[in-house]
C-alpha atoms as a PDB file:
ATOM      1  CA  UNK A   1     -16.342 149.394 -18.206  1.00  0.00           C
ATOM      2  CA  UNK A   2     -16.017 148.698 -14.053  1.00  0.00           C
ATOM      3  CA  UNK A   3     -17.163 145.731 -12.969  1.00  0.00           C
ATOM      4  CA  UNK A   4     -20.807 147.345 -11.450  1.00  0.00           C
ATOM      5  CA  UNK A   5     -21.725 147.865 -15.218  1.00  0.00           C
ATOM      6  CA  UNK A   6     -20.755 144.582 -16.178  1.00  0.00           C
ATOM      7  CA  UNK A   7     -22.766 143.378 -13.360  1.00  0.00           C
ATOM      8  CA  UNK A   8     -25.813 145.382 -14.127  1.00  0.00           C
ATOM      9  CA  UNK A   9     -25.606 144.662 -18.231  1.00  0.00           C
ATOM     10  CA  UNK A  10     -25.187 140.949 -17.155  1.00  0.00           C
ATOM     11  CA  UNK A  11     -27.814 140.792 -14.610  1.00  0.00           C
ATOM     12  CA  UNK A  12     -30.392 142.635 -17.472  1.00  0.00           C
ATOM     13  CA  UNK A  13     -29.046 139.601 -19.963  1.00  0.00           C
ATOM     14  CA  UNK A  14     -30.141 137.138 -17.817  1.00  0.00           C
ATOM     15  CA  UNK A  15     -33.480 139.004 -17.253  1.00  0.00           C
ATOM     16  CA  UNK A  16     -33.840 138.610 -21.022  1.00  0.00           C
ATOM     17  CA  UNK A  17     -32.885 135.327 -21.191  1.00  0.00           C
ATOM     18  CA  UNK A  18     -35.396 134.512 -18.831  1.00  0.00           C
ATOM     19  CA  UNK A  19     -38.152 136.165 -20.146  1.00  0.00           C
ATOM     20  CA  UNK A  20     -37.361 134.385 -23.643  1.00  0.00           C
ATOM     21  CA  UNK A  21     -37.615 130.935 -21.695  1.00  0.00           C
ATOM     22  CA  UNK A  22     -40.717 131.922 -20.446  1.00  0.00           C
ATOM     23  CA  UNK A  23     -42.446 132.911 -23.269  1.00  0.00           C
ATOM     24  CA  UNK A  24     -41.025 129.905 -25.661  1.00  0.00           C
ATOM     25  CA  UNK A  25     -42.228 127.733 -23.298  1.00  0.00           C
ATOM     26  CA  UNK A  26     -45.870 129.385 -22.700  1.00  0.00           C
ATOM     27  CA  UNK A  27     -45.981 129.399 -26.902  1.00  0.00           C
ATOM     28  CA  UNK A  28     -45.384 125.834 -26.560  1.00  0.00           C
ATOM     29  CA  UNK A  29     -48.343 125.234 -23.990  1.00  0.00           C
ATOM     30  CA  UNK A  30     -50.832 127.890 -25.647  1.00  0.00           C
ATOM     31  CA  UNK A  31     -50.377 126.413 -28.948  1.00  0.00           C
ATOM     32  CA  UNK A  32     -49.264 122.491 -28.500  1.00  0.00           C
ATOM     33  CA  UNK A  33     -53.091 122.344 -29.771  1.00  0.00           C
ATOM     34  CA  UNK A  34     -52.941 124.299 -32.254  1.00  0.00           C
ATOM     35  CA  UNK A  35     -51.793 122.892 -34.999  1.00  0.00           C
ATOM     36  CA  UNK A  36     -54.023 122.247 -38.170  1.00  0.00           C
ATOM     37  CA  UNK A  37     -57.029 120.679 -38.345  1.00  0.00           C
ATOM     38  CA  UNK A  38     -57.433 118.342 -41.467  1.00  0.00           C
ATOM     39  CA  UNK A  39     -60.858 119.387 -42.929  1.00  0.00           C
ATOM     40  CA  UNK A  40     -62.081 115.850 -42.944  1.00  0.00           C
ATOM     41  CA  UNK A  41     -62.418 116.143 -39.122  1.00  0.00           C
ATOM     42  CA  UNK A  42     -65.621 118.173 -39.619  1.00  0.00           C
ATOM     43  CA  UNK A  43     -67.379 115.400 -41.489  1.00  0.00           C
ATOM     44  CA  UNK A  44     -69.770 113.177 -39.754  1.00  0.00           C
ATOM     45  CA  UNK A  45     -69.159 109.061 -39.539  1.00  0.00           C
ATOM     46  CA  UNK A  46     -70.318 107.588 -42.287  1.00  0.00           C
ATOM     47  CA  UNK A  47     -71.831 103.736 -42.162  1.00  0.00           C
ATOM     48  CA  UNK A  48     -74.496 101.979 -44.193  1.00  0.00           C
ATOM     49  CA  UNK A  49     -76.255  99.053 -42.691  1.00  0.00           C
ATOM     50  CA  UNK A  50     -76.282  95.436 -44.044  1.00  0.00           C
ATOM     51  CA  UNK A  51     -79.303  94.243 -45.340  1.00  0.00           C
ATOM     52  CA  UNK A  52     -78.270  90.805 -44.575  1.00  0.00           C
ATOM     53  CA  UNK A  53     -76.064  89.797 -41.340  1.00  0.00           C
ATOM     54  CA  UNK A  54     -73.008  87.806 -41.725  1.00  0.00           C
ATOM     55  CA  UNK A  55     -71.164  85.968 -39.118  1.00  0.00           C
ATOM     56  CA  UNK A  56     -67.467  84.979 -39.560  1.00  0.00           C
ATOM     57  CA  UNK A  57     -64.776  83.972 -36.504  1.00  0.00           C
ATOM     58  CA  UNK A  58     -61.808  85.180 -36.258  1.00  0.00           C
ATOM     59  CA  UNK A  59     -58.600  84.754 -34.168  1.00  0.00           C
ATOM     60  CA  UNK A  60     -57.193  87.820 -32.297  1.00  0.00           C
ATOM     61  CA  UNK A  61     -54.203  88.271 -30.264  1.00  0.00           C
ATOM     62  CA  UNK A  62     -54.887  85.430 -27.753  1.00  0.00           C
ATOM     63  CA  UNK A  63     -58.959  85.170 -28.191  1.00  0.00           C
ATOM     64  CA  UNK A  64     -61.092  83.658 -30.673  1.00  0.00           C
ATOM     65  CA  UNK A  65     -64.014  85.345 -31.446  1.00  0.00           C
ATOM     66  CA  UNK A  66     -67.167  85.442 -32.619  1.00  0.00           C
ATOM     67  CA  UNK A  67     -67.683  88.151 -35.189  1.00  0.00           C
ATOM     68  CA  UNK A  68     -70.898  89.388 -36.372  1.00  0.00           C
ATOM     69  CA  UNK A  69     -70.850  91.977 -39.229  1.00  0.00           C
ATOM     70  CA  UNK A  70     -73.962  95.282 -38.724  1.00  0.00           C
ATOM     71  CA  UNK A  71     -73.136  97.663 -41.010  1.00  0.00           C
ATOM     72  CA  UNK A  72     -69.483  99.150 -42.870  1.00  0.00           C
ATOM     73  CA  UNK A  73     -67.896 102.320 -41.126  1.00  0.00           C
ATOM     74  CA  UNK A  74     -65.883 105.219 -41.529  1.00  0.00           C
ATOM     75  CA  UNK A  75     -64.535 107.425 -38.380  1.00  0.00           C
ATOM     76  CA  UNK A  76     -62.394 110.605 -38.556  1.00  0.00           C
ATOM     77  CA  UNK A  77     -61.431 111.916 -35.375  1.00  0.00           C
ATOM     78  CA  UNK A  78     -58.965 113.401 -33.146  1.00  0.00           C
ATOM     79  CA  UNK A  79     -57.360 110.703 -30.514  1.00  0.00           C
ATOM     80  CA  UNK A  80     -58.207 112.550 -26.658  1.00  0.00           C
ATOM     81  CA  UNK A  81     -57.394 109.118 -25.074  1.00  0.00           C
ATOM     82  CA  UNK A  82     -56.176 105.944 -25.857  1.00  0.00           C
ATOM     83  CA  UNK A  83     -55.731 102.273 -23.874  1.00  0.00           C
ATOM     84  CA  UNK A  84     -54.707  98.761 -24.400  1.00  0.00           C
ATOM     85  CA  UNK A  85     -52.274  99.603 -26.372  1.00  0.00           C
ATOM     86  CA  UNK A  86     -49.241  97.870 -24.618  1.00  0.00           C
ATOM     87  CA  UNK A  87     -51.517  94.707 -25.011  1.00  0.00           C
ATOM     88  CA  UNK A  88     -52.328  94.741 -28.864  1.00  0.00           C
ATOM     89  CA  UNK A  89     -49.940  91.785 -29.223  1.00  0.00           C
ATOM     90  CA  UNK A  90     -52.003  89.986 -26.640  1.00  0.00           C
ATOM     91  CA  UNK A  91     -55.432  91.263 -27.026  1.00  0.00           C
ATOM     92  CA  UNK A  92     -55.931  92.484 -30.911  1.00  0.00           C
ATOM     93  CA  UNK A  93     -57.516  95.325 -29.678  1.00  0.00           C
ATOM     94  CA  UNK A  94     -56.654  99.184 -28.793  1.00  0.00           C
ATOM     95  CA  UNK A  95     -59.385 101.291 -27.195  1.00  0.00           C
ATOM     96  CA  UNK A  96     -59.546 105.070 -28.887  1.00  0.00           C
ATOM     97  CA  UNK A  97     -61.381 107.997 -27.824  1.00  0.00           C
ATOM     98  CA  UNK A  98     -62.175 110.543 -30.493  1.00  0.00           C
ATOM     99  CA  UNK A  99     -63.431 113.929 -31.358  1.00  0.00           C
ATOM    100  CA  UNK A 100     -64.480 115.290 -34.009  1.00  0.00           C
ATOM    101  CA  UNK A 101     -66.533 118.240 -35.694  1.00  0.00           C
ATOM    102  CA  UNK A 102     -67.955 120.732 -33.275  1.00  0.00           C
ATOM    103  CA  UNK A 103     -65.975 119.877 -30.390  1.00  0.00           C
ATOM    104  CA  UNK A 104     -62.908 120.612 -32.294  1.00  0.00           C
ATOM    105  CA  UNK A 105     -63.361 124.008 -30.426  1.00  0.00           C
ATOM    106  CA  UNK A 106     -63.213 122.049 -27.036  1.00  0.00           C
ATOM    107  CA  UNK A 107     -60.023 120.708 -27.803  1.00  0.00           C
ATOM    108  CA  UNK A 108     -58.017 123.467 -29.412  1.00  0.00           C
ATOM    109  CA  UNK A 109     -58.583 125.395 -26.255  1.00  0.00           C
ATOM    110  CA  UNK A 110     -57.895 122.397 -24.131  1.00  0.00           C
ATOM    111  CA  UNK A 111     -61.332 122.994 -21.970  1.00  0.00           C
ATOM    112  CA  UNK A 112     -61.386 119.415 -20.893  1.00  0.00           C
ATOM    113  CA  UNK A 113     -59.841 116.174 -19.574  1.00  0.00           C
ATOM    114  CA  UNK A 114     -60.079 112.963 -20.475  1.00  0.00           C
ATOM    115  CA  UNK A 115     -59.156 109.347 -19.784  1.00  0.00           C
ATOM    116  CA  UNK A 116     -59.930 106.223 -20.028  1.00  0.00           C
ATOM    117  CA  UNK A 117     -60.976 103.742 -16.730  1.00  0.00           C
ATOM    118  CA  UNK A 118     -61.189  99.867 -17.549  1.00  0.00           C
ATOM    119  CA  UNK A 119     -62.234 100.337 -21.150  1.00  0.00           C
ATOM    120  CA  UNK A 120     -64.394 103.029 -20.716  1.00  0.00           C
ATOM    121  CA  UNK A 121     -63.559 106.764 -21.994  1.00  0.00           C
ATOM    122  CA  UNK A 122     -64.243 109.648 -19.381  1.00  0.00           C
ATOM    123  CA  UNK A 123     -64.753 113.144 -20.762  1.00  0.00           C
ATOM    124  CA  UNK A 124     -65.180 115.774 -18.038  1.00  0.00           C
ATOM    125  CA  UNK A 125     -65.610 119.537 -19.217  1.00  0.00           C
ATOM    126  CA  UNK A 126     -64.407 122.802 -17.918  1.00  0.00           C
ATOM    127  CA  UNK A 127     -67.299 124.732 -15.881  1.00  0.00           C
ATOM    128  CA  UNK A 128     -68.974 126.904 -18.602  1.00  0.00           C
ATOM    129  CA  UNK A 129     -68.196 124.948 -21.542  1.00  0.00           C
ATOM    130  CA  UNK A 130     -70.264 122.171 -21.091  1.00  0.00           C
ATOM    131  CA  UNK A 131     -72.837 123.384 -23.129  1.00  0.00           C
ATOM    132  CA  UNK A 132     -70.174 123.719 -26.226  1.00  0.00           C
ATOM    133  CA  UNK A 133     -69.959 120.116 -25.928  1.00  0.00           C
ATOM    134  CA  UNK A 134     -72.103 117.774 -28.460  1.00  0.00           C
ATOM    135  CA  UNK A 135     -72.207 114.598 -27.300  1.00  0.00           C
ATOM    136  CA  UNK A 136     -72.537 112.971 -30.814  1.00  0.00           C
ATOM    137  CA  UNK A 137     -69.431 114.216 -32.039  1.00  0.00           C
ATOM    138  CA  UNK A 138     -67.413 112.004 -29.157  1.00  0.00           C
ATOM    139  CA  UNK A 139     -67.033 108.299 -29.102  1.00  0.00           C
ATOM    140  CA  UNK A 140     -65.303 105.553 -27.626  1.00  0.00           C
ATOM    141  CA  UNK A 141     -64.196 103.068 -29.814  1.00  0.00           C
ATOM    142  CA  UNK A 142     -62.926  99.287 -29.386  1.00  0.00           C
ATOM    143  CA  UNK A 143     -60.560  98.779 -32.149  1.00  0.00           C
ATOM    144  CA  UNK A 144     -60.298  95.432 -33.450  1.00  0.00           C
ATOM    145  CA  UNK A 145     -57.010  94.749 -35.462  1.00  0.00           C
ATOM    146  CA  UNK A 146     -56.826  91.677 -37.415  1.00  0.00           C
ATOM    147  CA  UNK A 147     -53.712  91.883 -39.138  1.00  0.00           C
ATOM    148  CA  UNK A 148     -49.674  92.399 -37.529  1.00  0.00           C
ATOM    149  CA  UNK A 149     -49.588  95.847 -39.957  1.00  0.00           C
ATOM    150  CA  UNK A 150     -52.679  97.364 -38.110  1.00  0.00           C
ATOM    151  CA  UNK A 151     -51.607  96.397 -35.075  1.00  0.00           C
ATOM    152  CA  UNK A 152     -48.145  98.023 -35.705  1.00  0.00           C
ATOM    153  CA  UNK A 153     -50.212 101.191 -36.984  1.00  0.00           C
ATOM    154  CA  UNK A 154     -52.195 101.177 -33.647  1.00  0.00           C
ATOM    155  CA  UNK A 155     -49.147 101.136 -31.217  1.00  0.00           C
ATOM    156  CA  UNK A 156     -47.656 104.153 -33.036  1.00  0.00           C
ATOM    157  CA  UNK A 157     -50.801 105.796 -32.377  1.00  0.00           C
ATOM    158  CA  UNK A 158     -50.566 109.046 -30.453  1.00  0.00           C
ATOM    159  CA  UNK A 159     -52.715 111.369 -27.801  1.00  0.00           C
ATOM    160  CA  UNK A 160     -53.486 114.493 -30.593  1.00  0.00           C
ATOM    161  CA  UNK A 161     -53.220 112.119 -34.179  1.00  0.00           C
ATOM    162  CA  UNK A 162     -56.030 113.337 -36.748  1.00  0.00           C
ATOM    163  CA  UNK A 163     -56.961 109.800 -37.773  1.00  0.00           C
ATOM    164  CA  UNK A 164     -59.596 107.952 -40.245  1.00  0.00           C
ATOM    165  CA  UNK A 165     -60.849 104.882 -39.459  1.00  0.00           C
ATOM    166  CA  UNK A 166     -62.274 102.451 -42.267  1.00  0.00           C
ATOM    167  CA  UNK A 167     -63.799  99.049 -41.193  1.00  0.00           C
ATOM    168  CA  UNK A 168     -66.825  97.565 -39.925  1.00  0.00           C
ATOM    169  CA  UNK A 169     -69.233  98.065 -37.040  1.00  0.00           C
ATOM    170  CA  UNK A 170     -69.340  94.313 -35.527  1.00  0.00           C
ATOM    171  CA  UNK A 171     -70.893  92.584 -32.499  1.00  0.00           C
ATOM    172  CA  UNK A 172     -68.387  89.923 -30.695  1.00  0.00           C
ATOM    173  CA  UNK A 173     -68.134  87.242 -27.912  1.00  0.00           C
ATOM    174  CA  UNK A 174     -65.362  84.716 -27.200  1.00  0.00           C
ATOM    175  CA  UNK A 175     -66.140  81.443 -29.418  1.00  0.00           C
ATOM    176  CA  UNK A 176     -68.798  79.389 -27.185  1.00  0.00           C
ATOM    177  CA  UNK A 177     -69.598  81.731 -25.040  1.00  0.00           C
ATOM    178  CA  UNK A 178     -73.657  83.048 -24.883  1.00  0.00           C
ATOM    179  CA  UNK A 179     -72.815  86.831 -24.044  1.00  0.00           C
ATOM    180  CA  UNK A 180     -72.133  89.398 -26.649  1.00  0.00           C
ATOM    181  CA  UNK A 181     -70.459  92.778 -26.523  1.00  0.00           C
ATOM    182  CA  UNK A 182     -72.624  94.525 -29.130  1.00  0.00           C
ATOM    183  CA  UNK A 183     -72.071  97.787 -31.071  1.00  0.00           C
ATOM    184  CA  UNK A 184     -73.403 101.148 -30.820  1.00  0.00           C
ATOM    185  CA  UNK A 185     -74.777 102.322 -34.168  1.00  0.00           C
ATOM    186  CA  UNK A 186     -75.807 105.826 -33.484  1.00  0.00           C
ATOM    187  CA  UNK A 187     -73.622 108.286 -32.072  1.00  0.00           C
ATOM    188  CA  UNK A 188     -75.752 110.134 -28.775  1.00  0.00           C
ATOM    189  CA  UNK A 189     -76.346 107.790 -26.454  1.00  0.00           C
ATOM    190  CA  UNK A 190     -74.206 106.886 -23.194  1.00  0.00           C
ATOM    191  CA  UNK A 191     -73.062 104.867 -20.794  1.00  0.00           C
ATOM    192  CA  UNK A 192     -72.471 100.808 -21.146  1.00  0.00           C
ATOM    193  CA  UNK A 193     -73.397  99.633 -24.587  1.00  0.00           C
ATOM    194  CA  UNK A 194     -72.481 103.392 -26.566  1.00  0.00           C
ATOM    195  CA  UNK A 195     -69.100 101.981 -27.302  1.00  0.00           C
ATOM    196  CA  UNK A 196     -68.385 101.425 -31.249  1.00  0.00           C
ATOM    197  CA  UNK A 197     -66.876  97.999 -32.098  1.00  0.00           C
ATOM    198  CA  UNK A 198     -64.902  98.671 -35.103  1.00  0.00           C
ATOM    199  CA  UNK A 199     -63.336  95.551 -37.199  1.00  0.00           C
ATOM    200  CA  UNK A 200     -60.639  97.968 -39.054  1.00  0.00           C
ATOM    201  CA  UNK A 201     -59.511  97.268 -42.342  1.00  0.00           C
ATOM    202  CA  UNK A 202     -57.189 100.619 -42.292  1.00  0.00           C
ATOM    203  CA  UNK A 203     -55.813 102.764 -40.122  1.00  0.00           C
ATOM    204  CA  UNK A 204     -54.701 106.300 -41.464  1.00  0.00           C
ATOM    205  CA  UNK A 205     -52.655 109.265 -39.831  1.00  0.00           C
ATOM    206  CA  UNK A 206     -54.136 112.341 -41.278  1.00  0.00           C
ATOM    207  CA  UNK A 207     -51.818 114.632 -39.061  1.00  0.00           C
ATOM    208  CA  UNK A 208     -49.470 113.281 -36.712  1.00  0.00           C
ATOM    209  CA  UNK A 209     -49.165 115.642 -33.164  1.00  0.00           C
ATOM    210  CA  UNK A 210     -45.074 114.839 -33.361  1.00  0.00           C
ATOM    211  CA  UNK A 211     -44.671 117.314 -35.704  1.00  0.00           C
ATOM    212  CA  UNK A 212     -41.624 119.432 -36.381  1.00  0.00           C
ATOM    213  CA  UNK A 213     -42.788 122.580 -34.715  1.00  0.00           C
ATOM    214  CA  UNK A 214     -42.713 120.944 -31.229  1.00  0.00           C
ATOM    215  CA  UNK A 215     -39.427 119.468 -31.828  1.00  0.00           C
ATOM    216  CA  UNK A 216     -38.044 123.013 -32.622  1.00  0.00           C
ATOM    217  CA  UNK A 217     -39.904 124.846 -29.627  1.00  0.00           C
ATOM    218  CA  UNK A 218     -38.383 121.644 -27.248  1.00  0.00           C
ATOM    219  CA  UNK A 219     -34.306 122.434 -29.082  1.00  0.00           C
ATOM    220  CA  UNK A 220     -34.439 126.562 -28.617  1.00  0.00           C
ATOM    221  CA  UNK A 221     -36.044 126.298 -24.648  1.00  0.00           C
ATOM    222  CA  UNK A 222     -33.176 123.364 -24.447  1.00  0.00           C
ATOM    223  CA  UNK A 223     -30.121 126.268 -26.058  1.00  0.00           C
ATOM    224  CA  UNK A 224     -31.637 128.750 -24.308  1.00  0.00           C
ATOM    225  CA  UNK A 225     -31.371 126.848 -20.730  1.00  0.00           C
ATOM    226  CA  UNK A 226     -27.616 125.730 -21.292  1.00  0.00           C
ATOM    227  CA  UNK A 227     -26.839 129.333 -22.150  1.00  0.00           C
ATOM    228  CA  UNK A 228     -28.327 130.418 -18.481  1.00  0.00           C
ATOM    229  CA  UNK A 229     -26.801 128.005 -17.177  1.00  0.00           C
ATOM    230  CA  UNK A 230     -22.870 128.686 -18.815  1.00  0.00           C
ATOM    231  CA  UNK A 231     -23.820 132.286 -17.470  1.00  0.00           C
ATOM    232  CA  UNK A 232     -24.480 131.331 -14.084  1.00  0.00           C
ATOM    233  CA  UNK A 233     -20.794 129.902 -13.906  1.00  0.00           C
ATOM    234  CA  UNK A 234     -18.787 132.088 -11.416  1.00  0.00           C
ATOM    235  CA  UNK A 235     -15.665 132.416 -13.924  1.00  0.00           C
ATOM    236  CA  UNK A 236     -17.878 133.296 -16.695  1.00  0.00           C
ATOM    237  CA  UNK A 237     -15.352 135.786 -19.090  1.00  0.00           C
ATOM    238  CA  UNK A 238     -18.654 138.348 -18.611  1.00  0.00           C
ATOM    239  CA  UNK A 239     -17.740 138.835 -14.918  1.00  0.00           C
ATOM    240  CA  UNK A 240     -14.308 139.074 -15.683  1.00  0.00           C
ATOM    241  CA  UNK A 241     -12.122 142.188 -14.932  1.00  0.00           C
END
C-alpha cells in the first residue's frame, strides 16, 4: 500500500472518529434529561392543615427562630435550581426550586432556564412553550434543616435529583423580632410571599442525575479524544512507510 492510500484510509479514520465524537457528545446533550422519571413526580403536594396552631423555637445554623407550625407537607419534585447551599452550616437553610407533574414535559426537552436571584427562583420559558407551562406545578421552596444529617442530605443535593420532601409548612421570624416570613399554602400564586417554608423532617433522593450513564458517555468521548489525538502524532506507525 503507497503512502497516498495510507494517507487517504487515515484521513477517512479520522473522519470517523470525528463523527463518533460528535454524535456521543450530541447523545449526551439530547438526552442528559432524559433519564427516568420516578412516577411519584406526577402526584400533586399533599398537606393537611392544623386545626390548632402550635408555636415552638428552634435554633438553626447561626439564627434562632421563631417557628410557627400551618399545616404537615409532602413535595415531590425535580430540583431546576438550587441556593444557599454553601451556607447550610451557617444558615440551616437551602433554597430549592422544583417541578413537578405537567411540566415534566418542559424539562425533558430543556425549553427553559432557570435560576435563582437573592432567594427568589426565576423561571423564564422558551417562546412558544409558555403556554405548556402550569404555574402550580412549580415552586420555590425555603428548606429548613434542623438536624446535621439533613443538612448533609441537602449539600449533596443536585441540579436534576427527583426528590420527596416530608415536613411541615411553617411561618418564621428571628426570636424577638415583629416581622414574619410566612408560608404559601396553595400552589398558583406569585411573586413575594408564594415561597413554601418547609420545616423537613426527611429528605429523599428518588433518582439521583449522577447516574452511571453520564459517567460512561463522559469515559468513551474521553477514549475517543486521546485516540485522535495519538493519531494526530506525526510518527504515528499509520503514516509510516
Amino acid at each position: 500500500m503507497d503512502r497516498g492510500e495510507i494517507l487517504t484510509k487515515y484521513t477517512l479514520f479520522k473522519c470517523l472518529l470525528f463523527i463518533s465524537v460528535g454524535s456521543i457528545w450530541f447523545g449526551y446533550i439530547y438526552y442528559s434529561n432524559s433519564y427516568q422519571i420516578d412516577s411519584e413526580l406526577l402526584r400533586e403536594p399533599i398537606q393537611s392543615i392544623y386545626a390548632k396552631k402550635r408555636m415552638t423555637s428552634a435554633v438553626l445554623g447561626e439564627k434562632n427562630l421563631d417557628i410557627e407550625f400551618i399545616s404537615s407537607f409532602t413535595l415531590w419534585g425535580i430540583i431546576v435550581s438550587i441556593s444557599n447551599q454553601a451556607l447550610i452550616d451557617k444558615s440551616g437553610l437551602i433554597n430549592l426550586c422544583l417541578l413537578w407533574g405537567e411540566n415534566i414535559s418542559l424539562y425533558q426537552q430543556g425549553n427553559y432556564s432557570c435560576w435563582h436571584e437573592n432567594g427568589r427562583c426565576m423561571l423564564e420559558i422558551k417562546q412558544g412553550d409558555s403556554n405548556k407551562f402550569m404555574i402550580k406545578n412549580f415552586s420555590n421552596n425555603h428548606v429548613l434543616l434542623p438536624s446535621k444529617g439533613l443538612q448533609n442530605k441537602a449539600s449533596a443535593l443536585n441540579i436534576g435529583d427527583q426528590i420527596k420532601i416530608t415536613g411541615d409548612l411553617v411561618n418564621i421570624k428571628n426570636k424577638g423580632a415583629k416581622d414574619w416570613l410566612n408560608t404559601s399554602t396553595i400552589r398558583d400564586d406569585i411573586g413575594d410571599g408564594a415561597c413554601e417554608v418547609i420545616l423537613a423532617k426527611k429528605i429523599e433522593i428518588l433518582v439521583s442525575n449522577k447516574n452511571s450513564n453520564n459517567i460512561l458517555i463522559h469515559i468513551i468521548f474521553l477514549l475517543v479524544l486521546c485516540g485522535l489525538i495519538m493519531l494526530d502524532q506525526p510518527n504515528s506507525l499509520l503514516l509510516k512507510n
